[in-house]
N, C-alpha and C. Protein backbone atom coordinates (compact mmCIF):
# COMPACT_ATOMS: atom_id res chain seq x y z
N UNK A 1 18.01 -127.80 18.95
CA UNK A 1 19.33 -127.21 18.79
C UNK A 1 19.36 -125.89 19.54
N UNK A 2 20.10 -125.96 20.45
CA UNK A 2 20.40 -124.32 21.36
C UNK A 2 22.04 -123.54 20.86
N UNK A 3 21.57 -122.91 19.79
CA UNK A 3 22.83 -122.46 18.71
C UNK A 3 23.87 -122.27 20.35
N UNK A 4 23.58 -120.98 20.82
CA UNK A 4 24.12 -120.70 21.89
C UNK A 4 25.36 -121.89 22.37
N UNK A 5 24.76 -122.39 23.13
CA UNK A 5 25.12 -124.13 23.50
C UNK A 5 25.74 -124.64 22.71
N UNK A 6 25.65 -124.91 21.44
CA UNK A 6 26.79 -125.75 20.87
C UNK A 6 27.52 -124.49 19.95
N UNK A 7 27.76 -123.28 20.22
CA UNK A 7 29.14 -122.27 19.76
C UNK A 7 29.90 -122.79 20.75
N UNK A 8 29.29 -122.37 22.07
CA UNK A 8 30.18 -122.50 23.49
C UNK A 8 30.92 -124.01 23.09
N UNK A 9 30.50 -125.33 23.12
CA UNK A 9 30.59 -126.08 23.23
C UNK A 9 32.30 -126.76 21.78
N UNK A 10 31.66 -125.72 20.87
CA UNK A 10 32.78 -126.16 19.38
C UNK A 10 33.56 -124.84 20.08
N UNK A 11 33.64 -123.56 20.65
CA UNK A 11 34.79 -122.91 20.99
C UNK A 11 36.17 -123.45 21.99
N UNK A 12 35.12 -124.64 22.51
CA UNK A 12 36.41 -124.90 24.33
C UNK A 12 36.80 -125.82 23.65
N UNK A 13 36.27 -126.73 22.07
CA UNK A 13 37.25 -127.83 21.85
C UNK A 13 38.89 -127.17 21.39
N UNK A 14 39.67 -127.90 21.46
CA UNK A 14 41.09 -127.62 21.32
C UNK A 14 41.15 -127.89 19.20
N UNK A 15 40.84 -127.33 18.56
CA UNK A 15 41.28 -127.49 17.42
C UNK A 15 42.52 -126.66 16.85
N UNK A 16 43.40 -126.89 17.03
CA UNK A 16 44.99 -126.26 16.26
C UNK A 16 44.77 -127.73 15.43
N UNK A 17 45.30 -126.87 13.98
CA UNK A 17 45.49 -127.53 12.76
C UNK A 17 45.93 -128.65 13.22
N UNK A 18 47.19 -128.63 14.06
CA UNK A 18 47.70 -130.08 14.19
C UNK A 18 47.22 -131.21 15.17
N UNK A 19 46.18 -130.81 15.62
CA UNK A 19 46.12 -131.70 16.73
C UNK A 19 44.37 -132.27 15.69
N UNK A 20 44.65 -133.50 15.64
CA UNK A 20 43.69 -134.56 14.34
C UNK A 20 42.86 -134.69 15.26
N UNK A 21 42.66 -135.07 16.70
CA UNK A 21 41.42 -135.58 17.34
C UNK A 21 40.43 -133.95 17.60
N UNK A 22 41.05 -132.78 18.04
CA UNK A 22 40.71 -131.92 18.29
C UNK A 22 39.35 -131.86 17.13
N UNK A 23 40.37 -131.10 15.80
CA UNK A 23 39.50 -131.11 14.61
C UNK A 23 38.56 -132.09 14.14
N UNK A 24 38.67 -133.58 14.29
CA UNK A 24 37.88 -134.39 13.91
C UNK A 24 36.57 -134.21 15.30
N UNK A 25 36.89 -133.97 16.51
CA UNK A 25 35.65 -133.82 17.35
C UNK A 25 34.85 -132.46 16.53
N UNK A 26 35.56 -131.08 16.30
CA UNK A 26 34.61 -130.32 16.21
C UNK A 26 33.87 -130.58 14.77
N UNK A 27 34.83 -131.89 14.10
CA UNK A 27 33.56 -132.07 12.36
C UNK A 27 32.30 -133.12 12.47
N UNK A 28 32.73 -133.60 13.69
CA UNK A 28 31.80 -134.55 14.11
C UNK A 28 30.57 -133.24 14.53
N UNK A 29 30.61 -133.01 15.49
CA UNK A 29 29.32 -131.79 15.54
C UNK A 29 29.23 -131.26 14.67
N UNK A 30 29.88 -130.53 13.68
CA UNK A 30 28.59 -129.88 12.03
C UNK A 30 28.57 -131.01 11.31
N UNK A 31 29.01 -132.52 11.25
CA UNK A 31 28.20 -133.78 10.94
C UNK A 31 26.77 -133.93 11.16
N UNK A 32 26.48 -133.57 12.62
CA UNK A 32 25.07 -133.60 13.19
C UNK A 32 24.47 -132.95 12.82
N UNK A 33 25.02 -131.20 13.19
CA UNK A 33 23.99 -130.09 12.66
C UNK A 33 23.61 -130.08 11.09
N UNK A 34 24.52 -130.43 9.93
CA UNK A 34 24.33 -130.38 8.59
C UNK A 34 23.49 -131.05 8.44
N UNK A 35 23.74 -132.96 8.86
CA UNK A 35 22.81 -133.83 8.81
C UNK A 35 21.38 -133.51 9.13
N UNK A 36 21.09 -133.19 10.27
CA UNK A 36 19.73 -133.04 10.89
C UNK A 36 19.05 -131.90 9.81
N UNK A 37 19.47 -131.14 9.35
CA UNK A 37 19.30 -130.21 8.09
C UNK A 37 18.92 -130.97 7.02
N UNK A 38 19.63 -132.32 6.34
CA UNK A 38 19.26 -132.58 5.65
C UNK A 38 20.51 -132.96 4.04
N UNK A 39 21.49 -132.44 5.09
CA UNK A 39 22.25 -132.64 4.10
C UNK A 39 23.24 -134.15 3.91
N UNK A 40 23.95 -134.64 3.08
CA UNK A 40 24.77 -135.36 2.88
C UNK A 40 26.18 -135.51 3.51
N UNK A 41 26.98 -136.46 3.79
CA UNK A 41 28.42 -136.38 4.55
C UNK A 41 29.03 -136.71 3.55
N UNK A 42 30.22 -136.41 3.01
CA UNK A 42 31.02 -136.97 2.35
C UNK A 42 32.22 -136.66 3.30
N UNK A 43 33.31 -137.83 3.88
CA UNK A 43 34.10 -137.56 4.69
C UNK A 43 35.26 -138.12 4.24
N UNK A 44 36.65 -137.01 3.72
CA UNK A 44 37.57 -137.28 3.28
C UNK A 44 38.96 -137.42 4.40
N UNK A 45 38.84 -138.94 4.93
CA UNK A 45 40.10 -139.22 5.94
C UNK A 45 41.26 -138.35 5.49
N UNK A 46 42.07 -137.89 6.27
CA UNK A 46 43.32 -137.58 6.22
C UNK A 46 44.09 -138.07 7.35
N UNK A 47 45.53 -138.53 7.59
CA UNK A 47 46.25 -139.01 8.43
C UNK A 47 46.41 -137.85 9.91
N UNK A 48 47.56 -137.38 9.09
CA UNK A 48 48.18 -136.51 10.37
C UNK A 48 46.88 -134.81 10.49
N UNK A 49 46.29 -134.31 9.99
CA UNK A 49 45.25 -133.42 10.31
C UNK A 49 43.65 -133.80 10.14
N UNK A 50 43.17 -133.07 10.78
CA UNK A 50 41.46 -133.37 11.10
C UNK A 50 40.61 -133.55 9.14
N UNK A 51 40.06 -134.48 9.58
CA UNK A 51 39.46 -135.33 8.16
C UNK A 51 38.83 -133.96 7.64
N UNK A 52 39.11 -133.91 6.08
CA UNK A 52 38.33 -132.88 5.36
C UNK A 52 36.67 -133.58 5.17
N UNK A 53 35.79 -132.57 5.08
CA UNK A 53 34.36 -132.66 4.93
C UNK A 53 33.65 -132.10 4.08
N UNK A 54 32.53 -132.91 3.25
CA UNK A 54 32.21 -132.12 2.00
C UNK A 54 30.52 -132.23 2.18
N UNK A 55 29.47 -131.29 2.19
CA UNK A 55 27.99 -131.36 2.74
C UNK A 55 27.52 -131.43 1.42
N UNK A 56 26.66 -131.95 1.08
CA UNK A 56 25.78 -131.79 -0.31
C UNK A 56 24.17 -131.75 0.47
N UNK A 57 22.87 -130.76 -0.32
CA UNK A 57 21.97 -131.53 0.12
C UNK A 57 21.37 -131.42 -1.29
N UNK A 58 20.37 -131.95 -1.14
CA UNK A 58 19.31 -132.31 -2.26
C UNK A 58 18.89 -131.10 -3.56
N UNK A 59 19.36 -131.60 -4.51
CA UNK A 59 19.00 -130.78 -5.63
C UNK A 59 17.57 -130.55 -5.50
N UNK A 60 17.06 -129.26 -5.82
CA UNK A 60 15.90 -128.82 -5.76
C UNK A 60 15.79 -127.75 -7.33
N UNK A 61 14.68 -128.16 -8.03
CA UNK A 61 14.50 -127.56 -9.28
C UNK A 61 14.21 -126.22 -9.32
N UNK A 62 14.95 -125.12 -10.27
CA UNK A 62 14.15 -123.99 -10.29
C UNK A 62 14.49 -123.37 -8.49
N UNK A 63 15.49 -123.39 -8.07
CA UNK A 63 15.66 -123.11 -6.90
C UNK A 63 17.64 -122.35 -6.68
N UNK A 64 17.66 -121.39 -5.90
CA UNK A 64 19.06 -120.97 -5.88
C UNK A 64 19.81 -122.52 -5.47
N UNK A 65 21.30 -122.07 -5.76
CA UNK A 65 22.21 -122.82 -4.96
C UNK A 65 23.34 -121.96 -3.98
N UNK A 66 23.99 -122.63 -3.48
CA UNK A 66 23.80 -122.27 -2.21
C UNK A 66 25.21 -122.70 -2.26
N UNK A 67 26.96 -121.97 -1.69
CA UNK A 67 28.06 -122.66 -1.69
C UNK A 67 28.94 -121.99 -0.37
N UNK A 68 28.94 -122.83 0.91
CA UNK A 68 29.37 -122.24 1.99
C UNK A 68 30.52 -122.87 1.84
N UNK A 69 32.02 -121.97 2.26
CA UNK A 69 32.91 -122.64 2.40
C UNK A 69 34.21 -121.99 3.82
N UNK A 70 34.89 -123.06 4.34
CA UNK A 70 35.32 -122.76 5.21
C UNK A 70 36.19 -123.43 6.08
N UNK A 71 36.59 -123.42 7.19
CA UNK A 71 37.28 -124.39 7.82
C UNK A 71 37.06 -124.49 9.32
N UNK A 72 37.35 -125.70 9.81
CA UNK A 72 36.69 -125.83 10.86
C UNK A 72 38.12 -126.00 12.34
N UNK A 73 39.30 -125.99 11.86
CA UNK A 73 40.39 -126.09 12.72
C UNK A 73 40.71 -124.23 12.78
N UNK A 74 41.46 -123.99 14.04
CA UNK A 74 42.17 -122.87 14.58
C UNK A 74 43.61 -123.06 14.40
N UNK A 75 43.86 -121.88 13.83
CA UNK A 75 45.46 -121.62 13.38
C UNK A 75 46.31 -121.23 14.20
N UNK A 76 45.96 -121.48 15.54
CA UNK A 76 47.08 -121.14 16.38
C UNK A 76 47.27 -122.29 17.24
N UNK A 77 48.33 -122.33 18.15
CA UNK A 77 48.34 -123.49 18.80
C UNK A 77 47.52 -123.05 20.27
N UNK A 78 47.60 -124.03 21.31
CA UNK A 78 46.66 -123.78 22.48
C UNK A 78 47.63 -123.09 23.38
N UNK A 79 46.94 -122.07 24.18
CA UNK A 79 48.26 -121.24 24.60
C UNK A 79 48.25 -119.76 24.88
């Protein structure tokens, strides 16, 4: 993973809220990065905006938890 390389790479995609392929490309890449981590996909389709996404990873005993939250589309249009 070259963090570098894939910021550049999720910044030039086109994600405005409304555009569904935009957002669904950039959830597909933290699909990979979460995954390869170790975590779980739970992927909640939506029609007209980019599919919501939910990461779980493995309960670990006697250990913090951990709750990142956020969004992965841009609120402006392209422009």
């Amino acid at each position: 993973m070259n963090y570098i390389d894939d910021l550049k790479k999720v910044v030039e995609i086109n994600s405005y809220t409304k555009n569904k392929e935009g957002v669904d490309t950039v959830g597909k890449i933290f699909d990979s990065w979460f995954t390869e981590l170790g975590f779980v996909l739970q992927e909640h389709p939506r029609e007209h905006i980019g599919n919501h996404r939910h990461y779980t990873s493995p309960h670990i005993a006697n250990k913090p938890k951990l709750l990142l939250l956020g969004h992965i589309d841009t609120v402006f249009p392209p422009g």
